[in-house]
PDB file of N, CA and C in Angstrom:
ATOM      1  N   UNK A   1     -94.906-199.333 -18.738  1.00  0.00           N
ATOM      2  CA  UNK A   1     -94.268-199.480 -20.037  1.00  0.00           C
ATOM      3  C   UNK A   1     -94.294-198.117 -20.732  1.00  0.00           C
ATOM      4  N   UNK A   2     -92.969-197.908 -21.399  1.00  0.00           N
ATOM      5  CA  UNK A   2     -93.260-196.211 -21.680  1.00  0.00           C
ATOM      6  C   UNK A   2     -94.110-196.615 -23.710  1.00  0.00           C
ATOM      7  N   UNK A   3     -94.325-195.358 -23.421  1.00  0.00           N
ATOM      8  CA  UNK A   3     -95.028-194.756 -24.856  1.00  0.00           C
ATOM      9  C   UNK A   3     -94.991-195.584 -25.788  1.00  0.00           C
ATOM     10  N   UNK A   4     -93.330-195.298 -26.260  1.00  0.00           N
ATOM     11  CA  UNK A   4     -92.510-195.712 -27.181  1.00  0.00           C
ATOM     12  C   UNK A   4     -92.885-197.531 -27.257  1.00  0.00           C
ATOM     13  N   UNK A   5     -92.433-197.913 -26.212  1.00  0.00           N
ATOM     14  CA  UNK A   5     -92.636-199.552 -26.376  1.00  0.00           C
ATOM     15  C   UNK A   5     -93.923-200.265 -26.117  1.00  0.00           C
ATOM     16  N   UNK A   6     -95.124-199.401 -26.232  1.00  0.00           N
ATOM     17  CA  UNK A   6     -96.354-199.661 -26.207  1.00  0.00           C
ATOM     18  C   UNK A   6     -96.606-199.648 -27.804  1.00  0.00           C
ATOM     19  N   UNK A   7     -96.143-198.385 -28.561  1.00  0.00           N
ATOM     20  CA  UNK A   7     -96.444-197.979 -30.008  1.00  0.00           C
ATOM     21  C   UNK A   7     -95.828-199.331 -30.688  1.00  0.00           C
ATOM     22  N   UNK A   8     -94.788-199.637 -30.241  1.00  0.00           N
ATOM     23  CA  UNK A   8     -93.890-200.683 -31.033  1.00  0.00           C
ATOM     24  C   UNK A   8     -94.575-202.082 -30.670  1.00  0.00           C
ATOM     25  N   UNK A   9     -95.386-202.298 -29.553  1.00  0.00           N
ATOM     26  CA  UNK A   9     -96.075-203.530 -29.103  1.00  0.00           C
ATOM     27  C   UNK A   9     -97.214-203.227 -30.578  1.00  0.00           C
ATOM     28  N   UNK A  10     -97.853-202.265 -30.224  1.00  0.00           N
ATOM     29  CA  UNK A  10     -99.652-202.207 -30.929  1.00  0.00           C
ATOM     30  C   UNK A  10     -98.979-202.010 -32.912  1.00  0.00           C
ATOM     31  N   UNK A  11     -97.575-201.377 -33.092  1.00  0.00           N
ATOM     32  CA  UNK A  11     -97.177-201.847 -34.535  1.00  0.00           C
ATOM     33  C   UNK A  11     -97.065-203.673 -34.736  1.00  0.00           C
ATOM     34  N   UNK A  12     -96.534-203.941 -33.973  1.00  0.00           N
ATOM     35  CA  UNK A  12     -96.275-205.375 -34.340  1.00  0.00           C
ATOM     36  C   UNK A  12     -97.658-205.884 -34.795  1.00  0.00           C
ATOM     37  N   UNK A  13     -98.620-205.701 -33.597  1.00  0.00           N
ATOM     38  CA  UNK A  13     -99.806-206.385 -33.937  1.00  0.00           C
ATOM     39  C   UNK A  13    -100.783-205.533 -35.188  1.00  0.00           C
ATOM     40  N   UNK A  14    -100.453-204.827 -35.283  1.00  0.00           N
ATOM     41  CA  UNK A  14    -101.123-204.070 -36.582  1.00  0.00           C
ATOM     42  C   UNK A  14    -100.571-205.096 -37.643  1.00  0.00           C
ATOM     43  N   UNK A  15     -99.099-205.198 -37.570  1.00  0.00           N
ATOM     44  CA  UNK A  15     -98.379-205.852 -39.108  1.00  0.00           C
ATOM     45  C   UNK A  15     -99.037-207.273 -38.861  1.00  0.00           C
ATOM     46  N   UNK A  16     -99.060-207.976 -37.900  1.00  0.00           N
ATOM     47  CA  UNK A  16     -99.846-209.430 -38.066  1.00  0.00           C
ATOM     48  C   UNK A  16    -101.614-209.296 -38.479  1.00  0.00           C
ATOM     49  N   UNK A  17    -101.699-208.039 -38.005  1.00  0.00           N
ATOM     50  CA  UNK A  17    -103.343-207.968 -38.865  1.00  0.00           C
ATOM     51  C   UNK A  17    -103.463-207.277 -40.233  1.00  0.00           C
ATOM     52  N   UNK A  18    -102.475-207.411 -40.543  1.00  0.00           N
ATOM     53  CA  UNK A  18    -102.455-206.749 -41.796  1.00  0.00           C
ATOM     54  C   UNK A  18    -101.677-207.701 -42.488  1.00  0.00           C
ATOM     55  N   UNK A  19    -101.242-208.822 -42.558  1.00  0.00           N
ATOM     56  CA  UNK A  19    -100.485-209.932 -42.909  1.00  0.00           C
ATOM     57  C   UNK A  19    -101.643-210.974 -43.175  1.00  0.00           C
ATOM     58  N   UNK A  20    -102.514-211.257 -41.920  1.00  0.00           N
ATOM     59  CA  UNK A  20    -103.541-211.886 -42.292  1.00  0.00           C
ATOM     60  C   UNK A  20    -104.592-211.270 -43.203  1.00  0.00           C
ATOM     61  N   UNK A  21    -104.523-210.357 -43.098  1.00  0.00           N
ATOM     62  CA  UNK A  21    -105.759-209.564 -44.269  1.00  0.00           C
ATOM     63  C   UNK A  21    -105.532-209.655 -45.143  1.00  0.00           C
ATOM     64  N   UNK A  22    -103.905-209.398 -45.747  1.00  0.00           N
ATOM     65  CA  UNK A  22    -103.474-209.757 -47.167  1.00  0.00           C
ATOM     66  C   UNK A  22    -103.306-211.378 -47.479  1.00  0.00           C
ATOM     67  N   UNK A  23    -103.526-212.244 -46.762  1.00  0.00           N
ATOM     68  CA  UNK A  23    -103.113-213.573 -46.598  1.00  0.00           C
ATOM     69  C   UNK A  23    -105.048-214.085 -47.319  1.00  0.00           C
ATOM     70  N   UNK A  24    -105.711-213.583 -46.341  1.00  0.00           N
ATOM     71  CA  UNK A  24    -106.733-213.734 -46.770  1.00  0.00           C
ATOM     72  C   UNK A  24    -107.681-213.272 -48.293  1.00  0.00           C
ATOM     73  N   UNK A  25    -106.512-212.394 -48.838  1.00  0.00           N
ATOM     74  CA  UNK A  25    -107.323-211.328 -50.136  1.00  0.00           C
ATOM     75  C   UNK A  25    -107.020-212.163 -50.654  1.00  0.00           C
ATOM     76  N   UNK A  26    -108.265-211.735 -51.886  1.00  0.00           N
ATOM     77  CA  UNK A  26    -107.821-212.402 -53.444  1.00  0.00           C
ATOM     78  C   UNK A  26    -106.850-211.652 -54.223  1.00  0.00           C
ATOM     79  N   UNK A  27    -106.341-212.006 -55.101  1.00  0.00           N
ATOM     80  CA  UNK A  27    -104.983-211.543 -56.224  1.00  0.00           C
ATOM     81  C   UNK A  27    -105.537-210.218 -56.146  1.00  0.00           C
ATOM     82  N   UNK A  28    -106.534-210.224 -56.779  1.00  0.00           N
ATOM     83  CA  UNK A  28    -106.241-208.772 -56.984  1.00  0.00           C
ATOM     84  C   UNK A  28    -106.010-207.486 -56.215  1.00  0.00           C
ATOM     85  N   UNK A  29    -106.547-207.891 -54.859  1.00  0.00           N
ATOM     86  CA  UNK A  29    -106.154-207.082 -53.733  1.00  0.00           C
ATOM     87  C   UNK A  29    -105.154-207.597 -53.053  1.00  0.00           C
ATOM     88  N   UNK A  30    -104.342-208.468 -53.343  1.00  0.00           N
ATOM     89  CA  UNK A  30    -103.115-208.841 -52.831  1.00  0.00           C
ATOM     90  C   UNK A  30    -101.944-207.729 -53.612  1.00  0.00           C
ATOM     91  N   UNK A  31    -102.114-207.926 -55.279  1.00  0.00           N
ATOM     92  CA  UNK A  31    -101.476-207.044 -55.783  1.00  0.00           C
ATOM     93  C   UNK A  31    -101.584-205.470 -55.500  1.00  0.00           C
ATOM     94  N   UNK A  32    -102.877-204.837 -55.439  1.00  0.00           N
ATOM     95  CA  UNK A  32    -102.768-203.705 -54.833  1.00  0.00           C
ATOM     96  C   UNK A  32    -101.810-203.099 -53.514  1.00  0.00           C
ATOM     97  N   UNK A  33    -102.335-204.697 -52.789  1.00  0.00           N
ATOM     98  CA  UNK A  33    -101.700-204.206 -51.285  1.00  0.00           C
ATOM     99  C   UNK A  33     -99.862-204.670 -50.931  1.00  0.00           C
ATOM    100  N   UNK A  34     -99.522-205.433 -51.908  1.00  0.00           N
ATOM    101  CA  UNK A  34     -98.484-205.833 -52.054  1.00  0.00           C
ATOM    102  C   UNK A  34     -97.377-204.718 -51.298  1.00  0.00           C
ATOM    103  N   UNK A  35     -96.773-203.783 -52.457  1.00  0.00           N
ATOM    104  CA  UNK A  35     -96.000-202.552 -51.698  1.00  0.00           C
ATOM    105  C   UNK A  35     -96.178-202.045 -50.257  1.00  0.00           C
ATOM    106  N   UNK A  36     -97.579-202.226 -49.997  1.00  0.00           N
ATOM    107  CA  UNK A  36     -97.846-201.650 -48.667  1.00  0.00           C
ATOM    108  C   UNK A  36     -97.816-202.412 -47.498  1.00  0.00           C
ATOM    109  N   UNK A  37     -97.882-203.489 -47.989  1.00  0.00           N
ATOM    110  CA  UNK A  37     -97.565-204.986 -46.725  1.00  0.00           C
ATOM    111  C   UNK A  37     -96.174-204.695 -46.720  1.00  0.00           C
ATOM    112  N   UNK A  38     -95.416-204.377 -47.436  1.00  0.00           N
ATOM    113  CA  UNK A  38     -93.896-204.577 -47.409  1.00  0.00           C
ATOM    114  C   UNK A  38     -93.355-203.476 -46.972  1.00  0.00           C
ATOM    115  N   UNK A  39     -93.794-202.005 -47.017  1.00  0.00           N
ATOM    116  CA  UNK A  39     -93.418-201.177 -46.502  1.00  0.00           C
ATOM    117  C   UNK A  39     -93.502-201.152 -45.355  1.00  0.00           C
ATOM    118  N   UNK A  40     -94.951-201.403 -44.753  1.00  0.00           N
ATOM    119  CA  UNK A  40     -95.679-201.105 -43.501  1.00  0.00           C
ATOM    120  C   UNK A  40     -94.291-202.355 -42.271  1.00  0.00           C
ATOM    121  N   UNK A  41     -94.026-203.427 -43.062  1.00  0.00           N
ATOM    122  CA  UNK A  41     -92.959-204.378 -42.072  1.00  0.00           C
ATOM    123  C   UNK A  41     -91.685-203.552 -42.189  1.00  0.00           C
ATOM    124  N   UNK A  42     -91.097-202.929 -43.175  1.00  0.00           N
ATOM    125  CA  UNK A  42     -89.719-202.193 -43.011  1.00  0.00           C
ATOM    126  C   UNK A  42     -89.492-200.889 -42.190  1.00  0.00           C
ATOM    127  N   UNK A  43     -91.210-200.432 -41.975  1.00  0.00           N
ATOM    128  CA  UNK A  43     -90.828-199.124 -40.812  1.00  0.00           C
ATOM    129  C   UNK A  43     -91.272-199.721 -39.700  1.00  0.00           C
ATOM    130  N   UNK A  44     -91.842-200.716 -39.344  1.00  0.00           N
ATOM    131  CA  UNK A  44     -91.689-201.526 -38.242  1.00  0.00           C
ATOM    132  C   UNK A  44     -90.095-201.817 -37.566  1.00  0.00           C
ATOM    133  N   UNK A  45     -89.514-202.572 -38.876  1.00  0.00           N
ATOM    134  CA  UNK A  45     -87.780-202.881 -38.530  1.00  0.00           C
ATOM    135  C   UNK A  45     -87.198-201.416 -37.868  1.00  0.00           C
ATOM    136  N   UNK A  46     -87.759-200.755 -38.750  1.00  0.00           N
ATOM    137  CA  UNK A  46     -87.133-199.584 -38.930  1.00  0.00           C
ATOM    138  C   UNK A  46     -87.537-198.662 -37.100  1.00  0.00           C
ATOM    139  N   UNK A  47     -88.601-198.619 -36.826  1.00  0.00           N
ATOM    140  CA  UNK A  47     -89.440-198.491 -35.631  1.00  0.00           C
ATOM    141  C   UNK A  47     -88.702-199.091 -34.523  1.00  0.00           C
ATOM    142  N   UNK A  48     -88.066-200.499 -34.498  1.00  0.00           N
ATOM    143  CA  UNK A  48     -87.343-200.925 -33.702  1.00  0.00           C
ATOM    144  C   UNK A  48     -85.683-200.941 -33.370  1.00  0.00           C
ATOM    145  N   UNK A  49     -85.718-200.493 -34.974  1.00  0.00           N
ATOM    146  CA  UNK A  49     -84.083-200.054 -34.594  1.00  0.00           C
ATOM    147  C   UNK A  49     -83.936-198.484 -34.108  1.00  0.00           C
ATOM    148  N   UNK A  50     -84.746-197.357 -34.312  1.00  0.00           N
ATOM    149  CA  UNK A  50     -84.948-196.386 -34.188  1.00  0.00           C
ATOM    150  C   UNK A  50     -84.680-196.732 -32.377  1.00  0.00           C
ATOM    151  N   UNK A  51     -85.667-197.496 -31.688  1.00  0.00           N
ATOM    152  CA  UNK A  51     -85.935-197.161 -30.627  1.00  0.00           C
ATOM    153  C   UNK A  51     -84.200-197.688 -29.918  1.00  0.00           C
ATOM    154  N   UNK A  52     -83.578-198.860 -30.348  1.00  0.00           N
ATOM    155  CA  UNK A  52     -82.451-199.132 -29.599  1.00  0.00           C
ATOM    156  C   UNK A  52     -81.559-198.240 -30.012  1.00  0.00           C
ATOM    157  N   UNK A  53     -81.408-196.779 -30.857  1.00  0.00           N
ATOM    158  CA  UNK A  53     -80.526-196.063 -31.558  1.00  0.00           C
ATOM    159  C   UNK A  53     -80.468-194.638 -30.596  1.00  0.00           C
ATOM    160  N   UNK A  54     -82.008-194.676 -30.181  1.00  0.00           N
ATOM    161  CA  UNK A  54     -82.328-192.878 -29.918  1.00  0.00           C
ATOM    162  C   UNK A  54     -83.266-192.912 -29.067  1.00  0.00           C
ATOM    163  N   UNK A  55     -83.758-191.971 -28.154  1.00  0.00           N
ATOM    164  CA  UNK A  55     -85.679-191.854 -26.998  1.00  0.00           C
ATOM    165  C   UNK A  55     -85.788-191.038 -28.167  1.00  0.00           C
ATOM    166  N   UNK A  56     -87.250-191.714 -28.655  1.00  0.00           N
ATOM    167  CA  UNK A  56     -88.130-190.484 -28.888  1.00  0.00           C
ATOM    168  C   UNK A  56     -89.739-190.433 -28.011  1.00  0.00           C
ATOM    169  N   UNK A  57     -89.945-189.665 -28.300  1.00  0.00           N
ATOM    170  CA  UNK A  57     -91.328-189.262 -27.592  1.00  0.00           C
ATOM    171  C   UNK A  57     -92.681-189.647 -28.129  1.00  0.00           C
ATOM    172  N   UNK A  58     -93.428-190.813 -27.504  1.00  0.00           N
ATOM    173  CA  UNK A  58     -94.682-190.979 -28.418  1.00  0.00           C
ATOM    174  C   UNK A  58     -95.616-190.902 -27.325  1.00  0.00           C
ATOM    175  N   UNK A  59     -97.069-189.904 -27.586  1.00  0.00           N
ATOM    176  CA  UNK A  59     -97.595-189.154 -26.655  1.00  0.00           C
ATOM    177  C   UNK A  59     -99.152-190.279 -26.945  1.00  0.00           C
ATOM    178  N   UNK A  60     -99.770-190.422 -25.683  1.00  0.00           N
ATOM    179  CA  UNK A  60    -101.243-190.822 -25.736  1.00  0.00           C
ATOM    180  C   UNK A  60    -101.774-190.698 -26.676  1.00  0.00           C
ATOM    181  N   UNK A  61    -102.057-189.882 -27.164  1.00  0.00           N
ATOM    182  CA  UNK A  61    -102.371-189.605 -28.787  1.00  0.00           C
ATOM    183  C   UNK A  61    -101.708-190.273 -29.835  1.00  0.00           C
ATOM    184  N   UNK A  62    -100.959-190.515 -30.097  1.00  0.00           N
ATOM    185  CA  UNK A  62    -100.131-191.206 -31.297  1.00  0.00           C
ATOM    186  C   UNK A  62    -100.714-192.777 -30.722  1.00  0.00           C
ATOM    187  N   UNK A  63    -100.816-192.967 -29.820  1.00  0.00           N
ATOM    188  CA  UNK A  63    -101.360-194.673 -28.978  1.00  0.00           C
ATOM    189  C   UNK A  63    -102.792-194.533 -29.504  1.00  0.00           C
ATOM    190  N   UNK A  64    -103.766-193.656 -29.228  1.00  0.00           N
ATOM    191  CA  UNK A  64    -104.660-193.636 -29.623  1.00  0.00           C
ATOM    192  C   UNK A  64    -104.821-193.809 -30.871  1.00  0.00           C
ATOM    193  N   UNK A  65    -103.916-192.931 -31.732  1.00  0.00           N
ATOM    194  CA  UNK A  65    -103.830-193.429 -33.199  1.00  0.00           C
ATOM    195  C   UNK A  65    -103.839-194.290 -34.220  1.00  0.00           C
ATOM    196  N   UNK A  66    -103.263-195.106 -33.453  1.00  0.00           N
ATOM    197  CA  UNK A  66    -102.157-196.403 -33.730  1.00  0.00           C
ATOM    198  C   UNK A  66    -103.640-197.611 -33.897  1.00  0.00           C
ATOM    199  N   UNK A  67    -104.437-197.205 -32.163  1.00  0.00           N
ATOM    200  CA  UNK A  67    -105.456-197.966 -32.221  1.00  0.00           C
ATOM    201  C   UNK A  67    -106.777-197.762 -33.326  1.00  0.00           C
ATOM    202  N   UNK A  68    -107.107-196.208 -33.216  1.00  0.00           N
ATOM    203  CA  UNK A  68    -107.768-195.941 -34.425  1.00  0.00           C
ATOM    204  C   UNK A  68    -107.578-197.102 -35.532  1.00  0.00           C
ATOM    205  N   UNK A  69    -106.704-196.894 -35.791  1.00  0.00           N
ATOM    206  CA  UNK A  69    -105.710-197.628 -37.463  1.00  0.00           C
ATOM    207  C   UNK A  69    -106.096-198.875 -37.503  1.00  0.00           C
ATOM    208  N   UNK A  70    -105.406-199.227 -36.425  1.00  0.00           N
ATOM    209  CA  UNK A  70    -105.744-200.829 -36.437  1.00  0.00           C
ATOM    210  C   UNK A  70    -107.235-201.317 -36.107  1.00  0.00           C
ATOM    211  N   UNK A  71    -107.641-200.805 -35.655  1.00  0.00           N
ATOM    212  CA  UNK A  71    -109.243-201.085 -36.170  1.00  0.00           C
ATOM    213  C   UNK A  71    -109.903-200.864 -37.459  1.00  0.00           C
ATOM    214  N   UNK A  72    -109.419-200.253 -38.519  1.00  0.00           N
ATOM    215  CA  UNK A  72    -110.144-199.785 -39.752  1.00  0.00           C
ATOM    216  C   UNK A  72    -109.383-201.483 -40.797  1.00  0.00           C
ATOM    217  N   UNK A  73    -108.384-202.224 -39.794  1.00  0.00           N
ATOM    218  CA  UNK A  73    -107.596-202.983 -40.080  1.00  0.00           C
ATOM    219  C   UNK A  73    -108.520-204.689 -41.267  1.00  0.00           C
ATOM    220  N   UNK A  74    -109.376-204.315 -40.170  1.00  0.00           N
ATOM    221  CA  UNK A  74    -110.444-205.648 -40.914  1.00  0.00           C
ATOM    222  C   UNK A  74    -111.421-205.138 -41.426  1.00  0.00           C
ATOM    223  N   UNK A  75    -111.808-203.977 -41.721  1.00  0.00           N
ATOM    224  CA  UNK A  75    -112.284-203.705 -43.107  1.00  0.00           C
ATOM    225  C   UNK A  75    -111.749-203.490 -44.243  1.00  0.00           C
ATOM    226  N   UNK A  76    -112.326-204.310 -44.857  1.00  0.00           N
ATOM    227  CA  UNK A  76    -111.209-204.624 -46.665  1.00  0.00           C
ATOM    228  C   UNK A  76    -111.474-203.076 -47.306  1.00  0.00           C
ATOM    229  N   UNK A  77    -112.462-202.327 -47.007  1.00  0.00           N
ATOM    230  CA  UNK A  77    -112.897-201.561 -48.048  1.00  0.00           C
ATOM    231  C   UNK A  77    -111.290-200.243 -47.258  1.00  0.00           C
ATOM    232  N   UNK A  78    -111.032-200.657 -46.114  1.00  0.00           N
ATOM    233  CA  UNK A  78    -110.435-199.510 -45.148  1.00  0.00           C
ATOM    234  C   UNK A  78    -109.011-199.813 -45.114  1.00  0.00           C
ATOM    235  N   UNK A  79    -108.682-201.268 -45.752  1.00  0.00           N
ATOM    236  CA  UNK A  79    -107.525-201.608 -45.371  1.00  0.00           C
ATOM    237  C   UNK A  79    -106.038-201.228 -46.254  1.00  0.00           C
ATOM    238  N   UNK A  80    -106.330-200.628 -47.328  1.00  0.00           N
ATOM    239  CA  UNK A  80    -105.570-199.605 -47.793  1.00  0.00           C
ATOM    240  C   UNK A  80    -104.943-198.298 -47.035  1.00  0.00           C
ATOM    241  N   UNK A  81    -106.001-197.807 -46.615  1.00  0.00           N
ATOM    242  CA  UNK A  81    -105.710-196.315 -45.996  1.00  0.00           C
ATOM    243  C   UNK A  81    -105.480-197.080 -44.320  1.00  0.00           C
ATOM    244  N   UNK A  82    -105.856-197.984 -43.909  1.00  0.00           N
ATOM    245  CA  UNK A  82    -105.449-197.876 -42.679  1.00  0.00           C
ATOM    246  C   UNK A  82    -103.771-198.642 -42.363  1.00  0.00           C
ATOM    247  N   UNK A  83    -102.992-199.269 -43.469  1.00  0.00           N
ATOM    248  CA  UNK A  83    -102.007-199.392 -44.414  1.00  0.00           C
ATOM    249  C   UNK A  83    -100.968-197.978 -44.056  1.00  0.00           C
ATOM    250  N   UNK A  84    -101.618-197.081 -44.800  1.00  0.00           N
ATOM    251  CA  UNK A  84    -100.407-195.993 -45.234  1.00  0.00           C
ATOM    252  C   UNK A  84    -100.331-195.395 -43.703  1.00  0.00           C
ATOM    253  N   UNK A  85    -101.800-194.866 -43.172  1.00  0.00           N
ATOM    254  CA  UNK A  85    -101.884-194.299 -41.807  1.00  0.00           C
ATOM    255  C   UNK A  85    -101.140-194.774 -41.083  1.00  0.00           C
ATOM    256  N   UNK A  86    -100.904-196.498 -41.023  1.00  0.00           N
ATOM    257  CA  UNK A  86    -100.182-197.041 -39.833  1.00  0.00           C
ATOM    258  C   UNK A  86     -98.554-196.539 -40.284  1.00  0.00           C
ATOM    259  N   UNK A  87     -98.326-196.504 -41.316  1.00  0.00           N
ATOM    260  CA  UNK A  87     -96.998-196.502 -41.793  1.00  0.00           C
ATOM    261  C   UNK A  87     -96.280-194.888 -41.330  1.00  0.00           C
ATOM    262  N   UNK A  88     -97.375-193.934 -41.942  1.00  0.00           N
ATOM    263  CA  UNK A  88     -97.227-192.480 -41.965  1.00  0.00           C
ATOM    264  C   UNK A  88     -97.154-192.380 -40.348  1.00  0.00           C
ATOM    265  N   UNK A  89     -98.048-192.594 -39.439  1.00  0.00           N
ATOM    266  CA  UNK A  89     -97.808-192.246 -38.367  1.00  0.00           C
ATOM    267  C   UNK A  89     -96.742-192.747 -37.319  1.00  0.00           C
ATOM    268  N   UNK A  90     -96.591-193.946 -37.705  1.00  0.00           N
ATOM    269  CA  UNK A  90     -94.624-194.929 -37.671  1.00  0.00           C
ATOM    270  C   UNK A  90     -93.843-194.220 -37.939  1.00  0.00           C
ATOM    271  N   UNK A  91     -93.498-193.282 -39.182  1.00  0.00           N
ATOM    272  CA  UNK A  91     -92.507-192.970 -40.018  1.00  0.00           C
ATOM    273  C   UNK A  91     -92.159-191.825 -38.912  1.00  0.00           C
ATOM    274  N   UNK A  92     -93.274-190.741 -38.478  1.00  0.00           N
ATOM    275  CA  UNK A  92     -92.674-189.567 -38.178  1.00  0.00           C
ATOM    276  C   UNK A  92     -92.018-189.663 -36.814  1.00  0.00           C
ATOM    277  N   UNK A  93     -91.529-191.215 -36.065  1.00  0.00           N
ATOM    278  CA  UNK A  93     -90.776-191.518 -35.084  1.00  0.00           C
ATOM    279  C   UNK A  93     -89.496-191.468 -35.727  1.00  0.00           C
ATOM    280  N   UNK A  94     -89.124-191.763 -36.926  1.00  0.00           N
ATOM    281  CA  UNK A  94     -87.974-192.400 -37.708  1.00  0.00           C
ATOM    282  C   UNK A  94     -87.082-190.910 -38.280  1.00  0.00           C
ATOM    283  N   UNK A  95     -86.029-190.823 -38.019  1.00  0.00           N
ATOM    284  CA  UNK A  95     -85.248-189.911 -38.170  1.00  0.00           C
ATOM    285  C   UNK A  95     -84.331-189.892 -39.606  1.00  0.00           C
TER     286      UNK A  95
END
């Protein structure tokens, strides 16, 4: 399986652990995380239309990344920044 459709496998499952995390918060960290649940699914869309549009190149490292991220995923205190990280490091596939 190349790079690319490994990154787009381990995004999906980032956005379902990050769906349940916000599913699970209380209001007030729902509202915080609000924008960022919603962003983090549109460069996903965005992640998958990218890939049927154009090849780009996503290297062991960016996989490694991805996993980093999604592990900081179920800590509440982490799940902000591991939020933007997943997004930021998504985005720089997106043209």
């Amino acid at each position: 399986m190349p790079n690319l459709d490994k990154l787009i496998a381990q995004s999906k499952k980032a956005y379902v652990e990050i769906a349940t995390a916000y599913d699970a918060a209380d209001i007030n960290q729902k509202i915080v995380l609000s924008e960022s649940v919603q962003k983090a699914q549109s460069t996903l869309v965005a992640l998958q239309t990218a890939n049927l549009a154009q090849s780009v190149t996503v290297t062991d490292a960016d996989l490694a990344e991805m996993s980093r991220l999604r592990a900081k995923i179920n800590n509440a205190a982490e799940l902000q920044s591991a939020i933007e990280g997943i997004i930021s490091l998504v985005s720089k596939f997106l043209v």
